[in-house]
PDB file of N, CA and C in Angstrom:
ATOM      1  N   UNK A   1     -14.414  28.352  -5.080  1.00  0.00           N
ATOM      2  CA  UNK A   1     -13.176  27.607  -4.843  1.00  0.00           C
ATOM      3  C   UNK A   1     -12.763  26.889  -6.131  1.00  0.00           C
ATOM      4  N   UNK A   2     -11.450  26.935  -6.536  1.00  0.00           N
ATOM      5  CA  UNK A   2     -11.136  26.511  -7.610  1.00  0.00           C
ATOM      6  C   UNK A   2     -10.967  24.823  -7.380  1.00  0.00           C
ATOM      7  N   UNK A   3     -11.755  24.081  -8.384  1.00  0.00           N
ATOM      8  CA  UNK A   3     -11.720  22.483  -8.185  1.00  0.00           C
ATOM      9  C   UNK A   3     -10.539  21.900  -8.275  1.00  0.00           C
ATOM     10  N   UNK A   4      -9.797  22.364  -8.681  1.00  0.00           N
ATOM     11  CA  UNK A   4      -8.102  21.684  -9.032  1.00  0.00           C
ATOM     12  C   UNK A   4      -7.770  21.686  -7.999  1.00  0.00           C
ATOM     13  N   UNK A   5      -7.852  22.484  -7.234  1.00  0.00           N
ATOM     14  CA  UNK A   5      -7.563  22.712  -5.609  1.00  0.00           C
ATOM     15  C   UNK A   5      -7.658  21.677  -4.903  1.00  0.00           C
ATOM     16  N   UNK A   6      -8.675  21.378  -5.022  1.00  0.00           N
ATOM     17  CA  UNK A   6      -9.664  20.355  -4.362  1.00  0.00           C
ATOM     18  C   UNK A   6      -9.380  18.908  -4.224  1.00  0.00           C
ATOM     19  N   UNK A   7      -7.988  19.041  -5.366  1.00  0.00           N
ATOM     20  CA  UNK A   7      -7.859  17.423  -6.099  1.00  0.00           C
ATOM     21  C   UNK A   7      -6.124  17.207  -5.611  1.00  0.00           C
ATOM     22  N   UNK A   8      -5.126  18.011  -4.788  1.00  0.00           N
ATOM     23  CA  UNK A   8      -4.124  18.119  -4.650  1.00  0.00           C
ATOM     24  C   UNK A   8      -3.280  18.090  -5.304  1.00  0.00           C
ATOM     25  N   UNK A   9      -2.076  17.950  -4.729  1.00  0.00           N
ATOM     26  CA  UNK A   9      -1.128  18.672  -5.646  1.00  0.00           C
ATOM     27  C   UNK A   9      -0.536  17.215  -6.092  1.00  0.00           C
ATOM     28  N   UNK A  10      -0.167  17.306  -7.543  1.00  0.00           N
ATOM     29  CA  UNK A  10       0.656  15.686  -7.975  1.00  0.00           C
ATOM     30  C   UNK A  10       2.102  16.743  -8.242  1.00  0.00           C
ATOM     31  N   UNK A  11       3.016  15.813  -7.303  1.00  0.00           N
ATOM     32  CA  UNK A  11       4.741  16.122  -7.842  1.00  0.00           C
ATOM     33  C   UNK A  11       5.176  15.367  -9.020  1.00  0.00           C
ATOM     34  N   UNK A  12       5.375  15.723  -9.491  1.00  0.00           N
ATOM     35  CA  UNK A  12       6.429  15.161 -10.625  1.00  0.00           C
ATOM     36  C   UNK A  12       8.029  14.750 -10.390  1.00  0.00           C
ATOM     37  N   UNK A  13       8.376  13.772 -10.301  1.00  0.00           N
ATOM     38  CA  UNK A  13       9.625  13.177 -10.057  1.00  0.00           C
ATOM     39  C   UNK A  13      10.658  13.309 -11.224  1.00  0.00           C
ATOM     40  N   UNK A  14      11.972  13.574 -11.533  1.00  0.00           N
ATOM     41  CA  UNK A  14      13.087  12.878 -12.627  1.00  0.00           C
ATOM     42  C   UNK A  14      12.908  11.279 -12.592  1.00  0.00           C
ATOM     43  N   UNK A  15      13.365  11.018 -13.356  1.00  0.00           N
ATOM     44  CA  UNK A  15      13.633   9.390 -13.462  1.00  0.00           C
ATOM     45  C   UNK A  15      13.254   8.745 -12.620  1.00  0.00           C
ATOM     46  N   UNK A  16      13.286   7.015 -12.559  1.00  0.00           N
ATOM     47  CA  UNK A  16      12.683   6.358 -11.630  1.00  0.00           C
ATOM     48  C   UNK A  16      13.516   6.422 -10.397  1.00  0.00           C
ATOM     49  N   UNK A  17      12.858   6.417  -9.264  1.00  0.00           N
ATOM     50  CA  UNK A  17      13.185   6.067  -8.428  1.00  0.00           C
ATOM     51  C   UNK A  17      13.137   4.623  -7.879  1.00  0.00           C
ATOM     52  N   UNK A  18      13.675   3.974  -7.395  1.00  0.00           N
ATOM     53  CA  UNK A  18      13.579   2.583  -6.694  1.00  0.00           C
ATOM     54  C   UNK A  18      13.545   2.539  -4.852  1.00  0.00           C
ATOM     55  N   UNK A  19      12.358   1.863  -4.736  1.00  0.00           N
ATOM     56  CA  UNK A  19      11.562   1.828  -3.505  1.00  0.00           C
ATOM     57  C   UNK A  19      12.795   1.261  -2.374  1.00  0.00           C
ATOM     58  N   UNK A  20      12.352   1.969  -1.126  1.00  0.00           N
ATOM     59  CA  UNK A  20      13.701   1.203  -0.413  1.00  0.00           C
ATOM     60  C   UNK A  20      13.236  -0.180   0.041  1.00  0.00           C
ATOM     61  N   UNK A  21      12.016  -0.513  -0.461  1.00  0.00           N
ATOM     62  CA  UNK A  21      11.307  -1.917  -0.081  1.00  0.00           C
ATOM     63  C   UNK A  21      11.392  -2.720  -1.322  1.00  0.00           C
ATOM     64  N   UNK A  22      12.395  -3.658  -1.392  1.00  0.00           N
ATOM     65  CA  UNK A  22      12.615  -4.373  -3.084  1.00  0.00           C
ATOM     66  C   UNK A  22      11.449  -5.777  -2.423  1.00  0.00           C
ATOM     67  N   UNK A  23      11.626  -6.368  -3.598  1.00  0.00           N
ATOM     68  CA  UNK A  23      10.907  -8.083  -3.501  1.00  0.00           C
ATOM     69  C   UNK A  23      11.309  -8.630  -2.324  1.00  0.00           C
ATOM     70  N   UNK A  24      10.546  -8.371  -1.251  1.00  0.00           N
ATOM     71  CA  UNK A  24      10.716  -9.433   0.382  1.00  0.00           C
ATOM     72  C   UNK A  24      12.407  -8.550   0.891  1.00  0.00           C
ATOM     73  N   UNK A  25      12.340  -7.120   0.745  1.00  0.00           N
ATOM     74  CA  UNK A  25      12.623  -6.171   1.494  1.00  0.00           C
ATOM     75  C   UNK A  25      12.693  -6.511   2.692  1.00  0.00           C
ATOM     76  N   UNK A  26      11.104  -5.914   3.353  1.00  0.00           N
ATOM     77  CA  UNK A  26      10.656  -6.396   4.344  1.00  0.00           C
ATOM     78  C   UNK A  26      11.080  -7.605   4.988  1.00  0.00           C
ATOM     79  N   UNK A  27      10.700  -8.870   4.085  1.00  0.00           N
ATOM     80  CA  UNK A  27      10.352 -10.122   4.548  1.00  0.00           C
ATOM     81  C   UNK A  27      12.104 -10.281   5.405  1.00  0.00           C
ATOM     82  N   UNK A  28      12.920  -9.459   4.214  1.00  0.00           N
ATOM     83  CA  UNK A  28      14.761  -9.905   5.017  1.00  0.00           C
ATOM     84  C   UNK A  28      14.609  -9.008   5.942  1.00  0.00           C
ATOM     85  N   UNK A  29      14.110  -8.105   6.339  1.00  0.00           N
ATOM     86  CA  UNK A  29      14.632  -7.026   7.121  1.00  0.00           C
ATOM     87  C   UNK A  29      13.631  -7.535   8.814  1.00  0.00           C
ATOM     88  N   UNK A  30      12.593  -8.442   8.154  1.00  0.00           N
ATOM     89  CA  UNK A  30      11.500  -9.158   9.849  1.00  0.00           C
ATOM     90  C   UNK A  30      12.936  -9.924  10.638  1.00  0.00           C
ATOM     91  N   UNK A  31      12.725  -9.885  11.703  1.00  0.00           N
ATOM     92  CA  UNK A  31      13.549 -10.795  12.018  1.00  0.00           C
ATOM     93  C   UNK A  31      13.148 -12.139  12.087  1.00  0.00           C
ATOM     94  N   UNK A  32      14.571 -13.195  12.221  1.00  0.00           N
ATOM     95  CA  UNK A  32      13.259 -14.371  11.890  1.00  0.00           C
ATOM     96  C   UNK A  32      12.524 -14.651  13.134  1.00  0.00           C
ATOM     97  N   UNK A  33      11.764 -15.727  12.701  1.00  0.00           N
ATOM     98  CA  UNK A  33      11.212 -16.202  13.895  1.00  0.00           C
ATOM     99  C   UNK A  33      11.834 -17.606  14.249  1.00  0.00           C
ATOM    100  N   UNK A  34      11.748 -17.056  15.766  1.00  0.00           N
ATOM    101  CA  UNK A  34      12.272 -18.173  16.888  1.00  0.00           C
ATOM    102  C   UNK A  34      12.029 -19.632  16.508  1.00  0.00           C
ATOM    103  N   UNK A  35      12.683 -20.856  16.476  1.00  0.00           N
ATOM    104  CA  UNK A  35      12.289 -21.658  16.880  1.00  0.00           C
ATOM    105  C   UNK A  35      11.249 -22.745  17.650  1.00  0.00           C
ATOM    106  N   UNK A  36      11.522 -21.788  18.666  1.00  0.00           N
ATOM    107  CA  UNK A  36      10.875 -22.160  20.064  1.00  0.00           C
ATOM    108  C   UNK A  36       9.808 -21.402  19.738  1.00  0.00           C
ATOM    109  N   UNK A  37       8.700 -20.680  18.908  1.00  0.00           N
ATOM    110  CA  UNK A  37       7.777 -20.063  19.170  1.00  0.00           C
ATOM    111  C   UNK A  37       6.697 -21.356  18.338  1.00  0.00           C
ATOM    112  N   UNK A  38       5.446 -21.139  19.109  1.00  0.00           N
ATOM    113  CA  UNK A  38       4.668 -22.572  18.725  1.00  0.00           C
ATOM    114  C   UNK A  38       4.285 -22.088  17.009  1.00  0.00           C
ATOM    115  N   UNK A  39       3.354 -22.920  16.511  1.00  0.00           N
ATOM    116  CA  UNK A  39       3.173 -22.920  15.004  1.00  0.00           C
ATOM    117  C   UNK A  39       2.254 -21.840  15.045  1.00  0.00           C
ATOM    118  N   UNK A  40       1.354 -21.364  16.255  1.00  0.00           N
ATOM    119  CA  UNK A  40       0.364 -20.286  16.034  1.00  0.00           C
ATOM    120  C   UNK A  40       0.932 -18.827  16.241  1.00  0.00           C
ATOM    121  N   UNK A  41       1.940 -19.247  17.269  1.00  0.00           N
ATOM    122  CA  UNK A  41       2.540 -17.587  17.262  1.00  0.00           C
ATOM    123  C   UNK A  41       3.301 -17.208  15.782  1.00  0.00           C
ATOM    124  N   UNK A  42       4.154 -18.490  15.016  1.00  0.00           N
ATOM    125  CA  UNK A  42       4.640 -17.824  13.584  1.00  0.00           C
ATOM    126  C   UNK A  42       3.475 -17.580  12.749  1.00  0.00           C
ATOM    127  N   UNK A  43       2.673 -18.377  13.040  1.00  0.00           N
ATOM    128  CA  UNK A  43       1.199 -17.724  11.720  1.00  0.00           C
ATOM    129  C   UNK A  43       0.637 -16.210  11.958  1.00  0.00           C
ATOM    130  N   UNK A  44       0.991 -16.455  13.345  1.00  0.00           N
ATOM    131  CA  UNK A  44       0.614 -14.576  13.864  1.00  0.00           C
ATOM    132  C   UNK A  44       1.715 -13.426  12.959  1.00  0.00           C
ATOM    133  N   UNK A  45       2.495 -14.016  13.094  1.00  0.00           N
ATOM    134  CA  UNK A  45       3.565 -13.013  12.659  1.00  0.00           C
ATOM    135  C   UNK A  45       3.324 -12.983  11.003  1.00  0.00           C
ATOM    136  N   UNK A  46       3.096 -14.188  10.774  1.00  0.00           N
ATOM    137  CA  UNK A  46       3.065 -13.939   9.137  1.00  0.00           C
ATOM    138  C   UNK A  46       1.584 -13.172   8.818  1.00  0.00           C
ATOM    139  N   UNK A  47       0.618 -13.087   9.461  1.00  0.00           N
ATOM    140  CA  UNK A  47      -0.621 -12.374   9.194  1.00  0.00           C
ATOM    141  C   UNK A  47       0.082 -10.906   9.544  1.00  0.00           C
ATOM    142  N   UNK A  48       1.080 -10.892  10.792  1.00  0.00           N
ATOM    143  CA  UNK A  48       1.181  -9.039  10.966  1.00  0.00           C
ATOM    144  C   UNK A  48       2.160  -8.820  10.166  1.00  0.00           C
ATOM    145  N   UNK A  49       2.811  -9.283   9.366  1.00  0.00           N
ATOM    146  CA  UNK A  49       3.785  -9.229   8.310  1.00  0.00           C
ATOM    147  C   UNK A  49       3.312  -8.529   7.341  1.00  0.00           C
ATOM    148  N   UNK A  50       1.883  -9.321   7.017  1.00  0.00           N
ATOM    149  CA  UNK A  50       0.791  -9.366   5.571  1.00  0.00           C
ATOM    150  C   UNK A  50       0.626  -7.260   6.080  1.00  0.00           C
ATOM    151  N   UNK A  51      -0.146  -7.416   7.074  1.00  0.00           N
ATOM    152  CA  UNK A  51      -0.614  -6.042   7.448  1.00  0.00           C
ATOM    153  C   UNK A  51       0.461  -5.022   7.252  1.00  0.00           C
ATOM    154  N   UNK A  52       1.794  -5.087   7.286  1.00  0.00           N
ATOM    155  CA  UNK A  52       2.611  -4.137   7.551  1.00  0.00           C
ATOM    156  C   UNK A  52       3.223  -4.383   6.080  1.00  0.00           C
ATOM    157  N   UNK A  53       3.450  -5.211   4.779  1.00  0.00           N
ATOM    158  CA  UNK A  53       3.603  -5.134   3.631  1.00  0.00           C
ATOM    159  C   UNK A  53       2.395  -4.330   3.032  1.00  0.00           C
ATOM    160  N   UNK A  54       1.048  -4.591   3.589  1.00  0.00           N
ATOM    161  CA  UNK A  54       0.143  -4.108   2.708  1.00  0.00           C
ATOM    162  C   UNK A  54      -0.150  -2.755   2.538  1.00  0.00           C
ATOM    163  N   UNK A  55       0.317  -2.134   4.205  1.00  0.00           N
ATOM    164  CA  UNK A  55       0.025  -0.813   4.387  1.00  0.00           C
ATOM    165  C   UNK A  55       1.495  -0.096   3.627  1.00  0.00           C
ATOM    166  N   UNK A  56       2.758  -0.606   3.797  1.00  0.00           N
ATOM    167  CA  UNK A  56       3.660  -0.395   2.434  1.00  0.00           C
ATOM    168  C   UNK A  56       3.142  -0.099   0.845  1.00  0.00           C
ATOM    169  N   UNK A  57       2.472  -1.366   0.761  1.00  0.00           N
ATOM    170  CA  UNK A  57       2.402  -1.377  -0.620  1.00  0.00           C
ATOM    171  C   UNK A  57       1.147  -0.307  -0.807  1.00  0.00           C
ATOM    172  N   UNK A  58       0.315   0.124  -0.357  1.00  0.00           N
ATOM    173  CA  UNK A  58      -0.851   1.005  -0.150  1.00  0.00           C
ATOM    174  C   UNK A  58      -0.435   2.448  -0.376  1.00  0.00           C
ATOM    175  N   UNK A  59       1.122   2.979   0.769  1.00  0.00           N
ATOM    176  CA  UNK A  59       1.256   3.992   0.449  1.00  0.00           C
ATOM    177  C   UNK A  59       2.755   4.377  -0.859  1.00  0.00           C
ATOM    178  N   UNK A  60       3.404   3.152  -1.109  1.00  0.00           N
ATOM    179  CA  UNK A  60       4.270   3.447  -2.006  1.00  0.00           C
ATOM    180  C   UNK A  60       3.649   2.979  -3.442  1.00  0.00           C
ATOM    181  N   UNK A  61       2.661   2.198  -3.408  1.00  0.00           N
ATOM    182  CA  UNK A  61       2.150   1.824  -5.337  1.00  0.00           C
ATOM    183  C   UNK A  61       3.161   1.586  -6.013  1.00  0.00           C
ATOM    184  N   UNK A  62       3.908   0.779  -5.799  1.00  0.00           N
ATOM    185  CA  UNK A  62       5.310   0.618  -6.519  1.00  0.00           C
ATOM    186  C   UNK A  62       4.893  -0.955  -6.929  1.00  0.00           C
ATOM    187  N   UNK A  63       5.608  -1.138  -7.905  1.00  0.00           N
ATOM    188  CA  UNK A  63       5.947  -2.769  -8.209  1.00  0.00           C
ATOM    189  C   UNK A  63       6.616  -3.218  -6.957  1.00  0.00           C
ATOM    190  N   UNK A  64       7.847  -2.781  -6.645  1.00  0.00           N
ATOM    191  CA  UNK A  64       8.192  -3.703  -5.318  1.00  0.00           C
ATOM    192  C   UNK A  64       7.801  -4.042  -4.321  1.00  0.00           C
ATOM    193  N   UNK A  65       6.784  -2.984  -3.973  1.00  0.00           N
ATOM    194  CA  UNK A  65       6.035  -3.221  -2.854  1.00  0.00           C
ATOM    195  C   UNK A  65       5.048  -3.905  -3.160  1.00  0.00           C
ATOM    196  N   UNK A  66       4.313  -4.480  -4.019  1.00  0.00           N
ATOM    197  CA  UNK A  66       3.030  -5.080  -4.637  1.00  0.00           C
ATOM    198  C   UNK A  66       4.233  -6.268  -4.972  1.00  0.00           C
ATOM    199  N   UNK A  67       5.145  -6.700  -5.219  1.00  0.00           N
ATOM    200  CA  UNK A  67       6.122  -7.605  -5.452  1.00  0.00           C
ATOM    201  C   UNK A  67       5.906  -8.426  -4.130  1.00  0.00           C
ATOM    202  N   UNK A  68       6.347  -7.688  -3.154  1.00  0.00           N
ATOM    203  CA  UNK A  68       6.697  -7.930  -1.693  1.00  0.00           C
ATOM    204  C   UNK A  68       5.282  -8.524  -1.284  1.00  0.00           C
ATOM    205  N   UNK A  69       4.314  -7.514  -1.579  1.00  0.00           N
ATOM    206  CA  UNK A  69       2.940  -7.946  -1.108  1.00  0.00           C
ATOM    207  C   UNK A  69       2.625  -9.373  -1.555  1.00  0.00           C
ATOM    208  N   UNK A  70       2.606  -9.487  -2.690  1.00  0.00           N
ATOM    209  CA  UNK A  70       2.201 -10.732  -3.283  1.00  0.00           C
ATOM    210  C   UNK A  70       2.825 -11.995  -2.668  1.00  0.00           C
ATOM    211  N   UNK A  71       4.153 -12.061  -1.791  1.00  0.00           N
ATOM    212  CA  UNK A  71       5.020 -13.051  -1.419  1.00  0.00           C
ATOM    213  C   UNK A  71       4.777 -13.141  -0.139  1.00  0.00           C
ATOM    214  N   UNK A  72       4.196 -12.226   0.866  1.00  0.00           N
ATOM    215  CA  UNK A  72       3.571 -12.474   1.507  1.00  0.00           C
ATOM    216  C   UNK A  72       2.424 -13.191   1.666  1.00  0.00           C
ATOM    217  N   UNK A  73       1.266 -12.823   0.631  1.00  0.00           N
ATOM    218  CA  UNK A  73       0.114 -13.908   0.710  1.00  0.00           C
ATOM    219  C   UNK A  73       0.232 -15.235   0.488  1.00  0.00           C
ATOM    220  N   UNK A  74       1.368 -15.191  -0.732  1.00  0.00           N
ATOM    221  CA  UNK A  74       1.922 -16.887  -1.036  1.00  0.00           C
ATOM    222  C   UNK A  74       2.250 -17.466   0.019  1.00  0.00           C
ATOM    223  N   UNK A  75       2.724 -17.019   0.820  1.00  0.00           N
ATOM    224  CA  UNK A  75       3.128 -17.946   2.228  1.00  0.00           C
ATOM    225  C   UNK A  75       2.316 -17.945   3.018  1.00  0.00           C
ATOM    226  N   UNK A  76       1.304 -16.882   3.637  1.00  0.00           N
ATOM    227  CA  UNK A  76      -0.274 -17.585   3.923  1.00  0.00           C
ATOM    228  C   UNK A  76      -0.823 -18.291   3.721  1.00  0.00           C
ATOM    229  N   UNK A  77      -0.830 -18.381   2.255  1.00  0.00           N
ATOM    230  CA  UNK A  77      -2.188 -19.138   1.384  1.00  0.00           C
ATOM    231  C   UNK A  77      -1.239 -20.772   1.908  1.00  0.00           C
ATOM    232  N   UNK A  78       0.026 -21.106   1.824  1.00  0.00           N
ATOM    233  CA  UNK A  78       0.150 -22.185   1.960  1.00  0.00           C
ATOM    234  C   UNK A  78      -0.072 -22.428   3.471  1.00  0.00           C
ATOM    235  N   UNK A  79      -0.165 -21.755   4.842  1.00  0.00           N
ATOM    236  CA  UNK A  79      -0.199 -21.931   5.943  1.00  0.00           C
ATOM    237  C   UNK A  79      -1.850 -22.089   5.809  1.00  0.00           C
ATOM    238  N   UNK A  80      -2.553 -21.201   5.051  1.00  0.00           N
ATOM    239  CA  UNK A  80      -4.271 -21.205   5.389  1.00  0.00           C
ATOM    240  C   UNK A  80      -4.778 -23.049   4.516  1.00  0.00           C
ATOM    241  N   UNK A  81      -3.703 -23.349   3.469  1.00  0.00           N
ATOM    242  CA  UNK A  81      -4.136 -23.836   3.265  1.00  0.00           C
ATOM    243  C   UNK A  81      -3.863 -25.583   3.853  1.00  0.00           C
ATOM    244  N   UNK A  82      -3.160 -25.604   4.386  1.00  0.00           N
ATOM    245  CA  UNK A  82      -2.804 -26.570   5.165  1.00  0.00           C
ATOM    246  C   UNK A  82      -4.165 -26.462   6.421  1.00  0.00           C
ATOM    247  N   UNK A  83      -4.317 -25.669   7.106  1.00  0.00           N
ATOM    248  CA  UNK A  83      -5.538 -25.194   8.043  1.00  0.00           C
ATOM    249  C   UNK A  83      -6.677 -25.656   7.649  1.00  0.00           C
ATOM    250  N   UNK A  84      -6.995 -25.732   6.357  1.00  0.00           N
ATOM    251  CA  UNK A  84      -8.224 -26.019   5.594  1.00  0.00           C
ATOM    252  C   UNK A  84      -8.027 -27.110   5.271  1.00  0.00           C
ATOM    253  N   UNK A  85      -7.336 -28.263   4.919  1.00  0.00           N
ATOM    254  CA  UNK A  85      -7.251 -29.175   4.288  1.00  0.00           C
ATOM    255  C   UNK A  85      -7.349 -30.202   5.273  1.00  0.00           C
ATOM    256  N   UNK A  86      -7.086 -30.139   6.812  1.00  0.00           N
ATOM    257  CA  UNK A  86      -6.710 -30.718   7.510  1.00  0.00           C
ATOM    258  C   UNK A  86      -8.435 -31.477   8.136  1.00  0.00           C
TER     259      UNK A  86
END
């Protein structure tokens, strides 16, 4: 079996393309959250937020999506860190 085989096929693209997920893409496109939802159900959402940017940024490897990713944790880290401090 030929090993190149083995290693799949890489496409080659023209010019850049730009991700349809820019810097907090995502984050505009979540809807917001309710009001009325207590402080643990929005921390929920911002952890399934994290999960659904990451698996983005996982399969596109783009700056925007690793853009996006990163602005997600920033707003964790300040919810985890309020959690911790308390």
């Amino acid at each position: 079996m030929d090993p190149a085989h083995d290693r799949g096929v890489v496409l080659q693209f023209r010019g850049t393309r730009k991700s349809a997920m820019r810097p907090g893409g995502l984050l505009r496109s979540h809807p917001p959250v309710a009001a009325e939802l207590t402080e643990d159900a929005k921390l929920n959402a911002e952890w399934d937020l994290l999960i659904r940017v990451a698996s983005h940024a996982w399969s596109w490897r783009d700056p925007e999506s690793l853009d996006t990713l990163e602005h997600a944790v920033t707003r964790l880290r300040s919810w985890v860190a309020r959690d911790w401090s308390a």
